[in-house]
C-alpha atoms as a PDB file:
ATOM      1  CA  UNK A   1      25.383  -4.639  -7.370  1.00  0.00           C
ATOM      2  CA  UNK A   2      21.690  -4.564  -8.324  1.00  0.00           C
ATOM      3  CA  UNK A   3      18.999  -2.991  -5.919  1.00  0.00           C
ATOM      4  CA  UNK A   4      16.981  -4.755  -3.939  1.00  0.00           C
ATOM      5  CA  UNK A   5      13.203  -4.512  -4.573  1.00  0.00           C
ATOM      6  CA  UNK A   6      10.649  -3.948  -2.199  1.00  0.00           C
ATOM      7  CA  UNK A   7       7.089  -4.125  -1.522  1.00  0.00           C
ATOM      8  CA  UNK A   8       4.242  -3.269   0.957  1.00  0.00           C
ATOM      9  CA  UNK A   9       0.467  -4.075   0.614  1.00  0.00           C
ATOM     10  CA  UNK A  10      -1.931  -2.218   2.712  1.00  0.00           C
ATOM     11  CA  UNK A  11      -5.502  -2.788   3.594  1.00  0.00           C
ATOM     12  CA  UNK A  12      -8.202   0.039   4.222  1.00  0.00           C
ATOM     13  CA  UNK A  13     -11.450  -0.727   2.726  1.00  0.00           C
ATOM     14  CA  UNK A  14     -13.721  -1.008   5.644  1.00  0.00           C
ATOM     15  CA  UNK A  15     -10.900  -0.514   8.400  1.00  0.00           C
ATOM     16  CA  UNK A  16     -10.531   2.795  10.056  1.00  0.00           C
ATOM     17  CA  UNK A  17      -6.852   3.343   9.230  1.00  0.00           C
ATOM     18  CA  UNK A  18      -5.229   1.623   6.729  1.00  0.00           C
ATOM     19  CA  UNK A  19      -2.701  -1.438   8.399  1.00  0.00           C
ATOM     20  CA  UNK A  20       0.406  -3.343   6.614  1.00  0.00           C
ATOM     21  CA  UNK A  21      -0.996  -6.794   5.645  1.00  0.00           C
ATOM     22  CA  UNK A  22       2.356  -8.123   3.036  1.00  0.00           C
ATOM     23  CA  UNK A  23       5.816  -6.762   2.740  1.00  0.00           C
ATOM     24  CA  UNK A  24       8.915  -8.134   1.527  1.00  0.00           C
ATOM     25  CA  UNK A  25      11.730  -7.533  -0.898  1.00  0.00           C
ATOM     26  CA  UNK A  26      13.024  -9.172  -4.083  1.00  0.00           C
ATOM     27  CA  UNK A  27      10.928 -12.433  -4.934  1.00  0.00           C
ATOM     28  CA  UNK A  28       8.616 -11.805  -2.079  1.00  0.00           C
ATOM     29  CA  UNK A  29       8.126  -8.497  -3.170  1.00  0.00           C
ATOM     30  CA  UNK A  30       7.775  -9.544  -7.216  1.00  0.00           C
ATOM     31  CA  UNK A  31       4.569 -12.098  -6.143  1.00  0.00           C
ATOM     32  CA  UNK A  32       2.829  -8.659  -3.661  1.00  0.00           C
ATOM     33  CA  UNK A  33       3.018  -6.512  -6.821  1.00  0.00           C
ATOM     34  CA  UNK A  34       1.925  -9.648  -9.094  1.00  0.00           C
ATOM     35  CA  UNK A  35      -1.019 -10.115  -6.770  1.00  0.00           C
ATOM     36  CA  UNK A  36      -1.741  -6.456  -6.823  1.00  0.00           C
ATOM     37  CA  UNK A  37      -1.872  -6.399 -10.553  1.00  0.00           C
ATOM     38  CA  UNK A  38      -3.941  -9.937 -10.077  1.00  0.00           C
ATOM     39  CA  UNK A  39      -6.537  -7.725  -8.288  1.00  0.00           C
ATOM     40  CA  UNK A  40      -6.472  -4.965 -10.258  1.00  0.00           C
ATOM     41  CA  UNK A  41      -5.262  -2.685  -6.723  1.00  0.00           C
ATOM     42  CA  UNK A  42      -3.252   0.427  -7.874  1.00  0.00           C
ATOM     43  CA  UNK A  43       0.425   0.479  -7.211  1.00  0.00           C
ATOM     44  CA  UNK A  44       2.358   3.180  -6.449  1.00  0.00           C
ATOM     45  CA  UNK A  45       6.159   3.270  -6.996  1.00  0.00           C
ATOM     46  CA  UNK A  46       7.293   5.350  -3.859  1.00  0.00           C
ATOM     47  CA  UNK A  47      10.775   4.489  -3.035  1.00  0.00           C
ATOM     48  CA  UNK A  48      10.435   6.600   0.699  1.00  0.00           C
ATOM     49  CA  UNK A  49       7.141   5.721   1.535  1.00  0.00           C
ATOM     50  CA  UNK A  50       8.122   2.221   1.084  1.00  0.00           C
ATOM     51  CA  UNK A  51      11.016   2.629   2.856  1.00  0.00           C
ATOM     52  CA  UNK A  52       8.912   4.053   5.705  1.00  0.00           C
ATOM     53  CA  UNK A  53       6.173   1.349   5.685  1.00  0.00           C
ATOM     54  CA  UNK A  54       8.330  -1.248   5.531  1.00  0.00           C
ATOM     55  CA  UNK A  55       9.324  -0.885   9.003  1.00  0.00           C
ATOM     56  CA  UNK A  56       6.338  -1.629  10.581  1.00  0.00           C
ATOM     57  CA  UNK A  57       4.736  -4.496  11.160  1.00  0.00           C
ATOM     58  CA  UNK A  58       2.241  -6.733   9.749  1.00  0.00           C
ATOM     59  CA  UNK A  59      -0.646  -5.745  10.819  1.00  0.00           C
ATOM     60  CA  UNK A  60       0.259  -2.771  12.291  1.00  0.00           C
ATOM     61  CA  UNK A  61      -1.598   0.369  11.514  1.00  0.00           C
ATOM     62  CA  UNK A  62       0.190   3.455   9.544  1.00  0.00           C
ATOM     63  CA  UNK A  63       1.101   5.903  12.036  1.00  0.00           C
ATOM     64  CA  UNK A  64       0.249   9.427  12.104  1.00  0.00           C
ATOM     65  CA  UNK A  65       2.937  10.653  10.319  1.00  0.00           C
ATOM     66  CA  UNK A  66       2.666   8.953   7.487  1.00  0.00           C
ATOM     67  CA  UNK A  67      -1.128   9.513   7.047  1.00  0.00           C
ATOM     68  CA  UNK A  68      -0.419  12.119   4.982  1.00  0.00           C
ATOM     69  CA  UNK A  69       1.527  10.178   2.097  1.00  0.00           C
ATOM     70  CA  UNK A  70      -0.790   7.605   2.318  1.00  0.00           C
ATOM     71  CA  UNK A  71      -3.753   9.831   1.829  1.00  0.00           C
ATOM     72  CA  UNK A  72      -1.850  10.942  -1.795  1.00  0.00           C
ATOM     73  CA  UNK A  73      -1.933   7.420  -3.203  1.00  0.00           C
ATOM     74  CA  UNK A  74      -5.135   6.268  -1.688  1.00  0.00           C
ATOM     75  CA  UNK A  75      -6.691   9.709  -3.061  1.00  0.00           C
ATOM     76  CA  UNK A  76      -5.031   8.539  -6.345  1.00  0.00           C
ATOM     77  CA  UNK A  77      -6.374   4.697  -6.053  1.00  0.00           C
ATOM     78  CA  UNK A  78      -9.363   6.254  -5.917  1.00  0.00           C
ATOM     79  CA  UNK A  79      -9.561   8.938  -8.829  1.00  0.00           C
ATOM     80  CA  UNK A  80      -8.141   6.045 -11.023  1.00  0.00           C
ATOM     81  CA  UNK A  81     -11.367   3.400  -9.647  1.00  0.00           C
ATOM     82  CA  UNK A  82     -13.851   6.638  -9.880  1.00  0.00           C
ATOM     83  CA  UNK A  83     -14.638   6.028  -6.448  1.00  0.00           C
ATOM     84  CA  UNK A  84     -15.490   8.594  -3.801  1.00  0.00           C
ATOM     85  CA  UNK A  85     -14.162   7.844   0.099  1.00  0.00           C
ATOM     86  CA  UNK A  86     -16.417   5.304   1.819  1.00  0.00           C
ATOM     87  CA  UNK A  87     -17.597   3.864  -1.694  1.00  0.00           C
ATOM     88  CA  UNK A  88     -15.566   0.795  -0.373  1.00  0.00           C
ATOM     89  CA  UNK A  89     -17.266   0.182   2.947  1.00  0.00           C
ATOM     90  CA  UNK A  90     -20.568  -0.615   0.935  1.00  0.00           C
END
């Protein structure tokens, strides 16, 4: 049996915590991470934290716990863009 695939795209830029804005598994998840590559976003591989995010709902805005883990990849989005925190609200 093969494993299903799964996605979640999140949004932060200019919001003050970042929300879930696509998530989906197999084909739906194949066109997020297309679309992500489309836009040149970063994308992180993170079985548990996709796991995690994919529970919530669209729109819905990471809770607390999870800040944490999503801090590492934005942090890495980031480093990778050479941008500095707020570089994306201008």
């Amino acid at each position: 049996m093969s494993r299903q695939r799964e996605a979640v795209a999140l949004a932060y830029g200019k919001l003050e915590t970042p929300i879930v804005v696509a998530k989906g598994s197999d084909e739906v998840a194949l066109a997020i991470i297309a679309e992500a590559k489309k836009q040149n976003v970063y994308i992180a591989q993170d079985a548990q934290l996709v796991s995690a995010l994919s529970r919530l709902d669209l729109e819905q805005e990471i809770p607390r716990d999870l800040y944490v883990a999503v801090a590492v990849v934005l942090s890495w989005a980031y480093w990778l863009k050479d941008m500095k925190p707020g570089d994306e609200k201008r």
